[in-house]
C-alpha atoms as a PDB file:
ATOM      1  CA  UNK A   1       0.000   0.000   0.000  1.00  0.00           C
ATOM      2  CA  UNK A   2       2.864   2.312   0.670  1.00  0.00           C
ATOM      3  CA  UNK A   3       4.570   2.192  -2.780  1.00  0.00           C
ATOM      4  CA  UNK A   4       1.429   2.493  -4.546  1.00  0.00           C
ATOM      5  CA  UNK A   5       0.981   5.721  -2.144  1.00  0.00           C
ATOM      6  CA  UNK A   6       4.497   6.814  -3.596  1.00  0.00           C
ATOM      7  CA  UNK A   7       3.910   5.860  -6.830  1.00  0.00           C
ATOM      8  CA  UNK A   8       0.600   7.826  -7.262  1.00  0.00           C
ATOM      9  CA  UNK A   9       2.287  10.537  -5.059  1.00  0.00           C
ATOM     10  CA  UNK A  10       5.366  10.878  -7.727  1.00  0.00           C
ATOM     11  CA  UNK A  11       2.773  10.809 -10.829  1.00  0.00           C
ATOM     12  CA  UNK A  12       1.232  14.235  -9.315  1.00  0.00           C
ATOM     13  CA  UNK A  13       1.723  16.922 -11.304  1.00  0.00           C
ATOM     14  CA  UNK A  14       3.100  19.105  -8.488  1.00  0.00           C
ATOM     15  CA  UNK A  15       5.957  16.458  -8.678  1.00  0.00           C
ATOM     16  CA  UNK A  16       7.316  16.894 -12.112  1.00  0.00           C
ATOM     17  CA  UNK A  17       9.805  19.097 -13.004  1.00  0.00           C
ATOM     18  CA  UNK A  18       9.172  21.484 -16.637  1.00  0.00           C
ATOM     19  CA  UNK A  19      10.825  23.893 -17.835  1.00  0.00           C
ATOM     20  CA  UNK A  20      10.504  26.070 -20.742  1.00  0.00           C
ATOM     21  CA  UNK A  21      12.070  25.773 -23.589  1.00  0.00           C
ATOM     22  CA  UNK A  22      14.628  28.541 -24.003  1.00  0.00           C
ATOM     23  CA  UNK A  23      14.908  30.586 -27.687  1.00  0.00           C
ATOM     24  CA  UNK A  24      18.414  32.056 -26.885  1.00  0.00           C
ATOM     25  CA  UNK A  25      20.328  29.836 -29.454  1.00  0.00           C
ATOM     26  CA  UNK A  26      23.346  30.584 -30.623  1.00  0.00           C
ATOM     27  CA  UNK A  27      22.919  29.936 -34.799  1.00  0.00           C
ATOM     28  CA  UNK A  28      25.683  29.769 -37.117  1.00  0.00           C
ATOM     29  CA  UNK A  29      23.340  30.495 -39.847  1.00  0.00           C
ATOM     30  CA  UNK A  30      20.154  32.549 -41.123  1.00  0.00           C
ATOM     31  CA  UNK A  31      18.627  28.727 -42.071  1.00  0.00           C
ATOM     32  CA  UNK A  32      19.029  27.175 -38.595  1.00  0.00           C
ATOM     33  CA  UNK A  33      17.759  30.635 -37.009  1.00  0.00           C
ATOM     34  CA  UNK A  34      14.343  29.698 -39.692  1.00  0.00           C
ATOM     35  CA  UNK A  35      14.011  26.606 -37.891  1.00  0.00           C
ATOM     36  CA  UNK A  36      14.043  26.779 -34.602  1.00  0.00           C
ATOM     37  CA  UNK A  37      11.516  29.807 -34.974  1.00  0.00           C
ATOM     38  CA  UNK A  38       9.662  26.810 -37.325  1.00  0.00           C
ATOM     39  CA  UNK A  39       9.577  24.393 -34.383  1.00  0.00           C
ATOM     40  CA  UNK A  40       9.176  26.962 -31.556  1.00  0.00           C
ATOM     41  CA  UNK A  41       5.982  28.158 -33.213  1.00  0.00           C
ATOM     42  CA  UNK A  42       4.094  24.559 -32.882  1.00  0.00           C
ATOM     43  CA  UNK A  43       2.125  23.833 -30.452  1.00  0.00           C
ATOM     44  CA  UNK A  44       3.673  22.542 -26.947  1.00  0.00           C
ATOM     45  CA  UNK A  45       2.999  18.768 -27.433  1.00  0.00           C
ATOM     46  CA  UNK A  46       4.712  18.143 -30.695  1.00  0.00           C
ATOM     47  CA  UNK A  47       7.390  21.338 -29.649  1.00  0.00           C
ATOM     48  CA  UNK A  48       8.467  19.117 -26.678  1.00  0.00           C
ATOM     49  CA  UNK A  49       8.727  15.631 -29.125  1.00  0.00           C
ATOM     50  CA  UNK A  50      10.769  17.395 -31.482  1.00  0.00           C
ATOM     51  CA  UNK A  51      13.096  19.202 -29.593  1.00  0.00           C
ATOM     52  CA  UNK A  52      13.896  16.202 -27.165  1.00  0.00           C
ATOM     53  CA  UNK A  53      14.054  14.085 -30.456  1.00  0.00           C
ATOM     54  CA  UNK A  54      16.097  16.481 -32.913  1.00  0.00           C
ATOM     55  CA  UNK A  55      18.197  19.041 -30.478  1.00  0.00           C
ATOM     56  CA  UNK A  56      18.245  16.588 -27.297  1.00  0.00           C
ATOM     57  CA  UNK A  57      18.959  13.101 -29.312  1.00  0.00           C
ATOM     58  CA  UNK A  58      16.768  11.402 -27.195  1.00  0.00           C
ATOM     59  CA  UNK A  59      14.821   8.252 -29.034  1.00  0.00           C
ATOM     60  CA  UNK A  60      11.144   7.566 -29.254  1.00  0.00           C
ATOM     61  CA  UNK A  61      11.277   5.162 -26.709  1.00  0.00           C
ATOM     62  CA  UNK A  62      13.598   7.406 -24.447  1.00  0.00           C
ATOM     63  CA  UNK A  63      10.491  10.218 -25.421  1.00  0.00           C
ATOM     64  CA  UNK A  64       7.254   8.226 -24.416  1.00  0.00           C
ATOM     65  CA  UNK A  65       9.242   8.027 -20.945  1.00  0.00           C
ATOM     66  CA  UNK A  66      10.276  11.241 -20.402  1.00  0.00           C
ATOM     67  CA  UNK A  67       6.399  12.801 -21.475  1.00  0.00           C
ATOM     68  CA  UNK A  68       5.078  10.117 -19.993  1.00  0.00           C
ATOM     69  CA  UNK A  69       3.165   8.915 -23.411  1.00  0.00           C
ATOM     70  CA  UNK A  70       3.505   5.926 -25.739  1.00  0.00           C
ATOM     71  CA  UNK A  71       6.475   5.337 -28.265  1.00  0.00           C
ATOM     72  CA  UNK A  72       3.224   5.453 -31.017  1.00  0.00           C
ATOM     73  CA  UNK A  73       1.963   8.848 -29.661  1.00  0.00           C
ATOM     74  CA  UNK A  74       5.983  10.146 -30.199  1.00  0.00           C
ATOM     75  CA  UNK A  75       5.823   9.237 -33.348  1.00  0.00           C
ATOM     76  CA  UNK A  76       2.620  10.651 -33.968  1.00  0.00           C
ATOM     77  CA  UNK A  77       3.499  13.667 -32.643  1.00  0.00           C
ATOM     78  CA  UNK A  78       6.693  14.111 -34.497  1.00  0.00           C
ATOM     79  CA  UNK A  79       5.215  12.874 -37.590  1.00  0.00           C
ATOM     80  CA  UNK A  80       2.828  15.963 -37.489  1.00  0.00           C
ATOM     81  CA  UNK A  81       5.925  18.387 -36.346  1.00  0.00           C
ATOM     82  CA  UNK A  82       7.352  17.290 -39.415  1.00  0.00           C
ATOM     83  CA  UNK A  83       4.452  18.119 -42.102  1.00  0.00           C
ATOM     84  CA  UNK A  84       3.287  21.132 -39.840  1.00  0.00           C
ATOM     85  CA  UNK A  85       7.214  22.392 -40.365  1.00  0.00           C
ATOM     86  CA  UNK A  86       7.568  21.434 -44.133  1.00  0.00           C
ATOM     87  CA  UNK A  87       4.606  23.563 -44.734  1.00  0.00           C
ATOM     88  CA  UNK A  88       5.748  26.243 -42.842  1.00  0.00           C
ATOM     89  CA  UNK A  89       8.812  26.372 -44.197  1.00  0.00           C
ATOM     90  CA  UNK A  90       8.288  26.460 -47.810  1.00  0.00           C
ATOM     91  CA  UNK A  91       6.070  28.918 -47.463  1.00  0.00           C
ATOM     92  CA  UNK A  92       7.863  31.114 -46.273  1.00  0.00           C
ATOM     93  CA  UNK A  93      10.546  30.436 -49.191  1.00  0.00           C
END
């Protein structure tokens, strides 16, 4: 009975740790300055997948832990990044 106590205890939100994500990058070029403004601009969900998958190097499976979601909803959510991004980006080319 105790553990479970913990264990619910530790899956309170008032227990985990978030931070924002900070926007003072230092970019080496105009491109990777268009990016990060590209992925900082989505929505906080897929924002967190990609920058823990793409600037972090963490994999899916590492992902679904850390967000506390499955390795399919990663993917989901990284797959949608991606078009959300590819759209974004070519129009503003």
């Amino acid at each position: 009975m105790t553990a479970n106590l913990c264990k619910n205890r530790l899956r309170s939100a008032a227990y985990r740790l978030e931070e924002e994500l900070s926007d003072n990058v230092p970019f080496e070029t105009g491109a990777q300055r268009e990016l990060f403004a590209a992925v900082m601009s989505l929505n906080a969900k897929e924002r967190a997948a990609v920058y823990l998958y793409y600037y972090e190097g963490y994999a899916t499976e590492e992902i679904a832990k850390i967000l506390s979601i499955s390795q399919t909803a990663v993917t989901t959510r990284l797959g949608r990044a991606r078009r959300q991004l590819r759209s974004r980006l070519e129009a503003d080319r």
